[in-house]
Protein backbone atom coordinates (compact mmCIF):
# COMPACT_ATOMS: atom_id res chain seq x y z
CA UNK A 1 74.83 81.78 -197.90
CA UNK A 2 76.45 79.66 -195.56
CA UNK A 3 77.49 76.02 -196.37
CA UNK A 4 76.45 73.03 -193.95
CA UNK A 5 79.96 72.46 -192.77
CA UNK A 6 80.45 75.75 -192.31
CA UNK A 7 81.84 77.37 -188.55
CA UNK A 8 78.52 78.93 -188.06
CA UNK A 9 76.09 76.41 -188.98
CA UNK A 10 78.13 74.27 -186.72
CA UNK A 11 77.88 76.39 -184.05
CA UNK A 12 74.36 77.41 -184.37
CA UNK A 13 73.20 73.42 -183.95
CA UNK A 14 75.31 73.00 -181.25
CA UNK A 15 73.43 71.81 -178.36
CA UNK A 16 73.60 73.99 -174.64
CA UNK A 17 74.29 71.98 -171.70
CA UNK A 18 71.45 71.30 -169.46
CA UNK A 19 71.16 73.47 -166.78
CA UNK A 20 69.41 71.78 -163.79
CA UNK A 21 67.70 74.14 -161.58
CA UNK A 22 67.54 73.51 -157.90
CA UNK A 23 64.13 73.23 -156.13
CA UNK A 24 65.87 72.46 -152.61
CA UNK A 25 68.90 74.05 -150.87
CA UNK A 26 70.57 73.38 -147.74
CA UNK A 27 73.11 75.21 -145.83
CA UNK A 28 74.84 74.99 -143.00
CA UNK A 29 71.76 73.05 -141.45
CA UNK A 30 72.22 72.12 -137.76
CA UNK A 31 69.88 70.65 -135.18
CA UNK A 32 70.29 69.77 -131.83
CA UNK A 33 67.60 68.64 -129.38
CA UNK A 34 67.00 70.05 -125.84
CA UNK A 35 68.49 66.94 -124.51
CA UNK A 36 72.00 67.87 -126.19
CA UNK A 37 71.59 64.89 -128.93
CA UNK A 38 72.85 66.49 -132.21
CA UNK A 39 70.64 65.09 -134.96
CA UNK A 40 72.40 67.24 -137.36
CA UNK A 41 75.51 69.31 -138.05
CA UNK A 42 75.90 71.60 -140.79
CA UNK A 43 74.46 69.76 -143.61
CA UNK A 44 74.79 70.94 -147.14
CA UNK A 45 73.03 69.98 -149.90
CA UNK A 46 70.83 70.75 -153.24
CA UNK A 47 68.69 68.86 -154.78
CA UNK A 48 67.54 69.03 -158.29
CA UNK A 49 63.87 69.34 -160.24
CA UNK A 50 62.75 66.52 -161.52
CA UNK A 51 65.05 64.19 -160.02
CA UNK A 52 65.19 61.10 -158.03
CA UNK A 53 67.60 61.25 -154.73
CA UNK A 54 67.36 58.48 -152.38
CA UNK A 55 69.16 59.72 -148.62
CA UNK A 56 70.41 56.56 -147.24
CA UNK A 57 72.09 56.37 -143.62
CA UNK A 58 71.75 54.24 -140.60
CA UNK A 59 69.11 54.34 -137.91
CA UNK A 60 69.58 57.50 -135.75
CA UNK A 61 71.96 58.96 -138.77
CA UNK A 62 69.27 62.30 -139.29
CA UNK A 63 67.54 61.18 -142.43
CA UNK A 64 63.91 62.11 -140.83
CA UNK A 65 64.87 65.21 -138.96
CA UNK A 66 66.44 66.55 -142.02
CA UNK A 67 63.19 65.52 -144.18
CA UNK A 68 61.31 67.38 -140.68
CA UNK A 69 63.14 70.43 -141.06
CA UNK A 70 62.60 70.68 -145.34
CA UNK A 71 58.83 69.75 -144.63
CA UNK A 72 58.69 72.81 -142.18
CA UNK A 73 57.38 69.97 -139.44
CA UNK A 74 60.82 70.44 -137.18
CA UNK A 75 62.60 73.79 -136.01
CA UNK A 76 66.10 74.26 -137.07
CA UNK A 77 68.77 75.32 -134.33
CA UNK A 78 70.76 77.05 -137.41
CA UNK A 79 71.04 76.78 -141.15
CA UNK A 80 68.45 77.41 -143.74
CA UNK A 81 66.43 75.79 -146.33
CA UNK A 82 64.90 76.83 -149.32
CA UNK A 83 62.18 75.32 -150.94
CA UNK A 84 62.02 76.72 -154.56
CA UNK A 85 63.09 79.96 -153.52
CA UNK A 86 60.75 80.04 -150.27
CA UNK A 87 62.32 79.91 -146.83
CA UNK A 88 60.86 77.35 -144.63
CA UNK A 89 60.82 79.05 -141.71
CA UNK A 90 60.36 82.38 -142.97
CA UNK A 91 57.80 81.90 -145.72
CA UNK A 92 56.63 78.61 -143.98
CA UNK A 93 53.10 78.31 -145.96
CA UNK A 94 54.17 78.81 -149.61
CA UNK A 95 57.11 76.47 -148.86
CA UNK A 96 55.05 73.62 -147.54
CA UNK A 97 52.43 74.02 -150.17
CA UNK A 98 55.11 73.01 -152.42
CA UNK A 99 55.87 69.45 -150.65
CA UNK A 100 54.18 66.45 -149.93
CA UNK A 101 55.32 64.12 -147.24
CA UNK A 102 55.08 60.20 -146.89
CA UNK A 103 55.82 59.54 -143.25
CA UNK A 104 57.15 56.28 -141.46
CA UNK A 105 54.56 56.37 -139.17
CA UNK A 106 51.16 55.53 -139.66
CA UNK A 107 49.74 59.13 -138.47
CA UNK A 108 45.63 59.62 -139.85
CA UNK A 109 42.19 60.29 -138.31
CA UNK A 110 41.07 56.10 -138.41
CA UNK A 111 37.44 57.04 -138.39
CA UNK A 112 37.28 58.94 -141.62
CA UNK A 113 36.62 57.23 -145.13
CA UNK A 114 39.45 57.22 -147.71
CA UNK A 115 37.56 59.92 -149.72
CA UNK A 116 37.04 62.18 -146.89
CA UNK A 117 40.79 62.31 -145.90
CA UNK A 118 42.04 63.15 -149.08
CA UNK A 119 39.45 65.68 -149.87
CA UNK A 120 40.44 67.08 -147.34
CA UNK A 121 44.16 66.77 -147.36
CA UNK A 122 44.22 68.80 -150.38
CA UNK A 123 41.74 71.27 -148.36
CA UNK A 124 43.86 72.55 -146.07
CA UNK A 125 46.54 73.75 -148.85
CA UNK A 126 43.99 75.75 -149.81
CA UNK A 127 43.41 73.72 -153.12
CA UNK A 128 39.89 74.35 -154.93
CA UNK A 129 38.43 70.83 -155.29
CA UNK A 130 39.10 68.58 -158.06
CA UNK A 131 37.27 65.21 -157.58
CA UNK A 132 38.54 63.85 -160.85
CA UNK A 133 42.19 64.25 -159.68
CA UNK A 134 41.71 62.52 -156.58
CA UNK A 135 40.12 59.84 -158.35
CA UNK A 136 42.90 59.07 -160.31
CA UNK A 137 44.90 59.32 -157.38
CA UNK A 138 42.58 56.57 -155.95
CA UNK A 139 42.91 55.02 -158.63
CA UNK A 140 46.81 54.69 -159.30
CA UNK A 141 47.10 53.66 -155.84
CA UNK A 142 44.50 50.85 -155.99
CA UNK A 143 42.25 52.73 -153.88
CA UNK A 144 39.49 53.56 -155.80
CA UNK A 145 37.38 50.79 -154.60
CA UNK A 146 38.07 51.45 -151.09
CA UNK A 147 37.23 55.15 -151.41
CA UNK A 148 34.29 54.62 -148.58
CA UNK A 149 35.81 52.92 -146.22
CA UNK A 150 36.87 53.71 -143.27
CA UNK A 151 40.62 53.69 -142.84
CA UNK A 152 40.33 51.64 -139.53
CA UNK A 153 39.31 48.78 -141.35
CA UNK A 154 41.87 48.85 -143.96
CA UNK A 155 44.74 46.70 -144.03
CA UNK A 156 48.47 47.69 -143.32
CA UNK A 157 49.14 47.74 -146.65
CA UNK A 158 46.03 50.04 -147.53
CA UNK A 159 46.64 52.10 -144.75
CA UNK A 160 50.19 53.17 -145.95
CA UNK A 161 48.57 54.12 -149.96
CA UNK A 162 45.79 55.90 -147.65
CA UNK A 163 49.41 57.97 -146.54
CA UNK A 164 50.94 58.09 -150.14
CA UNK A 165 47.13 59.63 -151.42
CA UNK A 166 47.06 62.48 -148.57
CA UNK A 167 50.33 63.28 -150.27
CA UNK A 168 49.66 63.85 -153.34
CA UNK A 169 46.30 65.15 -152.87
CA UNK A 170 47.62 68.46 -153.26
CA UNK A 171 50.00 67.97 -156.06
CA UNK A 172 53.01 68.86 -154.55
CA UNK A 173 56.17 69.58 -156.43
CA UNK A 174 58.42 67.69 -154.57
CA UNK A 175 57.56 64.15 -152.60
CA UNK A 176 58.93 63.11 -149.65
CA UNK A 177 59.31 59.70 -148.75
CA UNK A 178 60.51 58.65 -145.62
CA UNK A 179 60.74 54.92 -145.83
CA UNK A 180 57.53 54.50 -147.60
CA UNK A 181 57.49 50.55 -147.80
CA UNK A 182 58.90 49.68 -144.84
CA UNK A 183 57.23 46.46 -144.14
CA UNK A 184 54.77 46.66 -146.70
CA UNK A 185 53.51 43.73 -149.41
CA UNK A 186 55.44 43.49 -152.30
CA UNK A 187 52.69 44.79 -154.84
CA UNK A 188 52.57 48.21 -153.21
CA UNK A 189 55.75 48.26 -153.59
CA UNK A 190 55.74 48.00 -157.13
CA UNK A 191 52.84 50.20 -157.45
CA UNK A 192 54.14 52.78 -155.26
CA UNK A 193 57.36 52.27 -157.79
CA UNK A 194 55.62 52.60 -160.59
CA UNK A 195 53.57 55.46 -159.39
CA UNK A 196 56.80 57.17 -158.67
CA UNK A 197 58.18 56.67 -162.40
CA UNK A 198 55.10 58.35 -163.39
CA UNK A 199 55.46 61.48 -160.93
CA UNK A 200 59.19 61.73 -162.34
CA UNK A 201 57.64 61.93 -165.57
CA UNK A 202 55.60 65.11 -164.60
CA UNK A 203 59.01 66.82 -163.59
CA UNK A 204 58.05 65.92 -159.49
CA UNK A 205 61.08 65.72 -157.14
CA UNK A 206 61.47 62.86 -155.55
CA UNK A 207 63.58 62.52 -151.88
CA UNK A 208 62.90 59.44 -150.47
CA UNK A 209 64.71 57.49 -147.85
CA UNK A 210 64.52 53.82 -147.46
CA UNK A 211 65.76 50.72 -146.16
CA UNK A 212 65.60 48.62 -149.01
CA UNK A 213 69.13 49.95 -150.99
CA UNK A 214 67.94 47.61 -154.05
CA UNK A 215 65.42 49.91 -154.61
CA UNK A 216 67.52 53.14 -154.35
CA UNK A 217 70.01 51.59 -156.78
CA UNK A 218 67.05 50.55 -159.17
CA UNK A 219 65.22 54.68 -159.05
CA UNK A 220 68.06 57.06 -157.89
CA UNK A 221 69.84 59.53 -159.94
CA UNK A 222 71.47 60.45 -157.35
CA UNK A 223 72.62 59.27 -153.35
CA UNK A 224 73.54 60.90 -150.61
CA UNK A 225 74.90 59.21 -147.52
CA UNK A 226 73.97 60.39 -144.33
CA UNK A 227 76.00 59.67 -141.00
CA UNK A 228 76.04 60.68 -137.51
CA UNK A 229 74.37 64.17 -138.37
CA UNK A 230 76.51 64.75 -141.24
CA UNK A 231 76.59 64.56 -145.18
CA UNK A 232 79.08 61.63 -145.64
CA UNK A 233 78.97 61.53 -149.84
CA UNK A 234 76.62 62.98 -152.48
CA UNK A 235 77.34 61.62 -156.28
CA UNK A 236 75.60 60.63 -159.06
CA UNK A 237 74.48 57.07 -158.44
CA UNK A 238 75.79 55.96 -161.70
CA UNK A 239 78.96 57.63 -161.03
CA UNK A 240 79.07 56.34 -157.35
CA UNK A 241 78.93 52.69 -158.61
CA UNK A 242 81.99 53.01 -160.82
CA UNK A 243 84.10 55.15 -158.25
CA UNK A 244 83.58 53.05 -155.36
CA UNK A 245 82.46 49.56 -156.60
CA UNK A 246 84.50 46.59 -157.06
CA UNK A 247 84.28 43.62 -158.82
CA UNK A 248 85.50 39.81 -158.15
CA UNK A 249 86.22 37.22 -160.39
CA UNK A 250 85.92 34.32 -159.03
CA UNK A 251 88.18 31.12 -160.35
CA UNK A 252 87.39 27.61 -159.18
CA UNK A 253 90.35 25.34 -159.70
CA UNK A 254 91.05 22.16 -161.37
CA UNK A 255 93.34 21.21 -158.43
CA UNK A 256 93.22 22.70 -155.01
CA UNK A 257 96.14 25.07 -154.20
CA UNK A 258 97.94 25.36 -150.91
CA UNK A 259 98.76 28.85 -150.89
CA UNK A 260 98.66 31.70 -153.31
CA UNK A 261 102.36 31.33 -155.86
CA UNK A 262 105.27 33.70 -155.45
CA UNK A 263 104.89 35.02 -158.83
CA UNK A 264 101.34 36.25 -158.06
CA UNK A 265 101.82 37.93 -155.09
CA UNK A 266 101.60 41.45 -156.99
CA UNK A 267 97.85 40.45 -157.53
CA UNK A 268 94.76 41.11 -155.48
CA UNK A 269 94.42 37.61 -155.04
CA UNK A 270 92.80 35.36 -152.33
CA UNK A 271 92.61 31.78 -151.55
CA UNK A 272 89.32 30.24 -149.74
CA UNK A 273 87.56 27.09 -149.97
CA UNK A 274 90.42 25.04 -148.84
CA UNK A 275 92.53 26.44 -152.01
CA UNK A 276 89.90 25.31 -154.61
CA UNK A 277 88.57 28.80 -154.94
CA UNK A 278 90.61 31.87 -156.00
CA UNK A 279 88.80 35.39 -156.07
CA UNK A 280 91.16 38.39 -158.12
CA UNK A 281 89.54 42.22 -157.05
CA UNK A 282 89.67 44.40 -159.45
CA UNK A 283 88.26 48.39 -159.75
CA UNK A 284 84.39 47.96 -161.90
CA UNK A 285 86.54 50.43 -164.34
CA UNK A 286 89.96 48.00 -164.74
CA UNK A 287 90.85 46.98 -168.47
CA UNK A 288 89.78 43.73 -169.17
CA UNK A 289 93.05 42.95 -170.18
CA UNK A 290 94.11 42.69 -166.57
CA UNK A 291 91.75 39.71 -166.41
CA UNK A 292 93.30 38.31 -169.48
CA UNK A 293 96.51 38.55 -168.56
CA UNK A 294 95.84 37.14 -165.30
CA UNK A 295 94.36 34.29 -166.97
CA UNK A 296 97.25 33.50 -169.70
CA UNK A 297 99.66 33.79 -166.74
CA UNK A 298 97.50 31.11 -164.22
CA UNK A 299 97.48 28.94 -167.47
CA UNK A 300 101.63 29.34 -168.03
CA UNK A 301 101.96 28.17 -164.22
CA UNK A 302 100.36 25.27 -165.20
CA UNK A 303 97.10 26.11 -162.58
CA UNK A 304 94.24 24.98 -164.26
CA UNK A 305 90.30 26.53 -163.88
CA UNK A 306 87.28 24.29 -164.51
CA UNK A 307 84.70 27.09 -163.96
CA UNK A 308 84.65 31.33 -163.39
CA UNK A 309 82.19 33.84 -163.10
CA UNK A 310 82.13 37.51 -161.45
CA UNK A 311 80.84 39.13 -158.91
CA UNK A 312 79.99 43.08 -158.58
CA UNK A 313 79.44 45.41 -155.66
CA UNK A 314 75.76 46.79 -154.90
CA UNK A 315 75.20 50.02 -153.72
CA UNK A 316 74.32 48.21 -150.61
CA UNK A 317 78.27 47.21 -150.64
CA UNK A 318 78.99 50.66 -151.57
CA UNK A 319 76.79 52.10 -148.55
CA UNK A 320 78.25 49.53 -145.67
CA UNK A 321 81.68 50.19 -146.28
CA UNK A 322 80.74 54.41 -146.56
CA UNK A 323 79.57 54.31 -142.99
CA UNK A 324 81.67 51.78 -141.65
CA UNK A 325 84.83 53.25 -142.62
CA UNK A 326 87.98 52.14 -141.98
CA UNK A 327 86.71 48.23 -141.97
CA UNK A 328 87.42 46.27 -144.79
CA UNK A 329 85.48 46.59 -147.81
CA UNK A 330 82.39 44.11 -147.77
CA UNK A 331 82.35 41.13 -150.50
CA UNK A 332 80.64 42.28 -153.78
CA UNK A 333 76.80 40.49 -153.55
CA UNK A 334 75.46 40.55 -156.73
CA UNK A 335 76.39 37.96 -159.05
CA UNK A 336 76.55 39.40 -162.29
CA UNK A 337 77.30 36.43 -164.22
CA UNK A 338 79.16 33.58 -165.67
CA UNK A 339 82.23 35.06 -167.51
């Protein structure tokens, strides 16, 4: 019998690295219109079960043609995509039974109740009827009370859940979102938030795009940055924020300084505020020492602070300067904290 620090006990409890299978694959995507415009040029990319991937790019960037092309709604001009295995031109119906879509536009028959329209949303995937799922549908979206009403007398607000129900009426693997609370009240969106947490929970794939970057820093796993038609970055978000953020310490003198000393000229140092401010950049992964050091050395030269704090880059930071490059890098926004 083997002992417990034996070499194969050890290697028997060792734990395999999780392999993440992927539910969407891209390659070599293109798409260009009949009027020439190309929405999209040879865009690669996978995306992962059960995770959360937020597609951020400007206006006009191909965020909703690439989510048209995935959902099977727009033709391709070359490329392919896979939805769990299924082409979605190819195999278009087992692909599209697979994904649900939130679109920006409010697109839905206003005449029909709430219950109607997600009865039959889940109808046409060929779905057998399940009342009680729809009513917890209803239900996590608020809706339940609303269930007879027609949707042209709903609110904006109501109107867009009515969107995020249809979606999910067939219980789709993986959700799109294209900007789903664009202009919307801020309960929805933190139901629609919460609702998502929930979905992740089940193993559902989540792609959504949006406007509001707080909200793709606060859910993503991952980001991808779309640009002119093409795939600028894709990283782990966590990984994203320590590669590419910054973060400023910000020192507000005793005594106002009229330009930065020779001796700290080696520092990433700047001078605003009529010289009663200095702000020292530094990488979100730099050694604290460097601050400390920095400080001892401000002190030696006799320069005196009578408050600091710091400042750290948000993805929205990150995203600006990704799709503006070769501008300087935009001033870290979100104020972490006295230090």
């Amino acid at each position: 019998m083997r002992g417990d620090n034996e070499p194969g006990e050890k290697a028997t409890n060792e734990q395999k690295p999780l392999v993440r299978r992927p539910v969407v694959h891209i390659t070599g995507l293109s798409k260009t219109y009949d009027s020439g415009f190309v929405a999209l040029s040879e865009v690669n990319l996978t995306i992962f079960e059960g995770e959360i991937f937020a597609l951020l790019g400007p206006n006009g960037a191909g965020k909703t043609t690439l989510i048209g092309i995935t959902c099977g709604l727009v033709n391709p001009t070359s490329g392919r995509v896979l939805v769990d295995g299924h082409d979605v031109v190819r195999d278009f119906r087992a692909a599209r039974s697979l994904v649900g879509l939130v679109p920006q536009e409010l697109s839905t028959d206003m005449f029909e109740t709430v219950w109607d329209t997600v009865v039959f949303s889940r109808g046409v995937f060929g779905k057998p009827r399940d009342d009680a799922l729809l009513e917890k549908v209803l239900r996590d979206l608020s809706l339940w009370d609303k269930r007879q009403s027609k949707i042209m007398t709903l609110s904006g607000g109501m109107k867009r859940r009515v969107l995020i129900a249809k979606a999910l009426a067939h219980e789709p693997r993986i959700l799109f979102l294209d900007e789903p609370t664009a202009g919307v009240d801020v309960e929805l969106r933190r139901d629609m938030w919460a609702l998502v947490s929930k979905l992740r929970e089940t193993g559902v794939t989540i792609i959504l795009t949006t406007h509001y970057i707080e909200e793709a820093e606060q859910m993503a796993d991952r980001v991808g940055v779309i640009n002119r038609g093409s795939i600028v970055l894709v990283q782990e978000k966590v990984e994203l924020m320590k590669s590419l953020g910054k973060k400023e310490l910000i020192l507000h003198l005793q005594e106002p300084l009229s330009a930065i000393p020779q001796d700290f000229k080696d520092k990433q140092l700047e001078l605003s505020q009529d010289g009663h401010c200095l702000t020292y950049t530094f990488d979100t992964h730099a050694e604290s020492t460097g601050i400390a050091g920095l400080l001892q050395k401000l002190n030696a030269a006799g320069i005196a602070c009578r408050d600091l704090n710091t400042r750290e880059s948000s993805l929205e930071d990150i995203f600006v300067n990704l799709v503006h490059q070769g501008k300087s890098p935009p001033s870290p926004s979100k104020v972490e904290g006295k230090a």
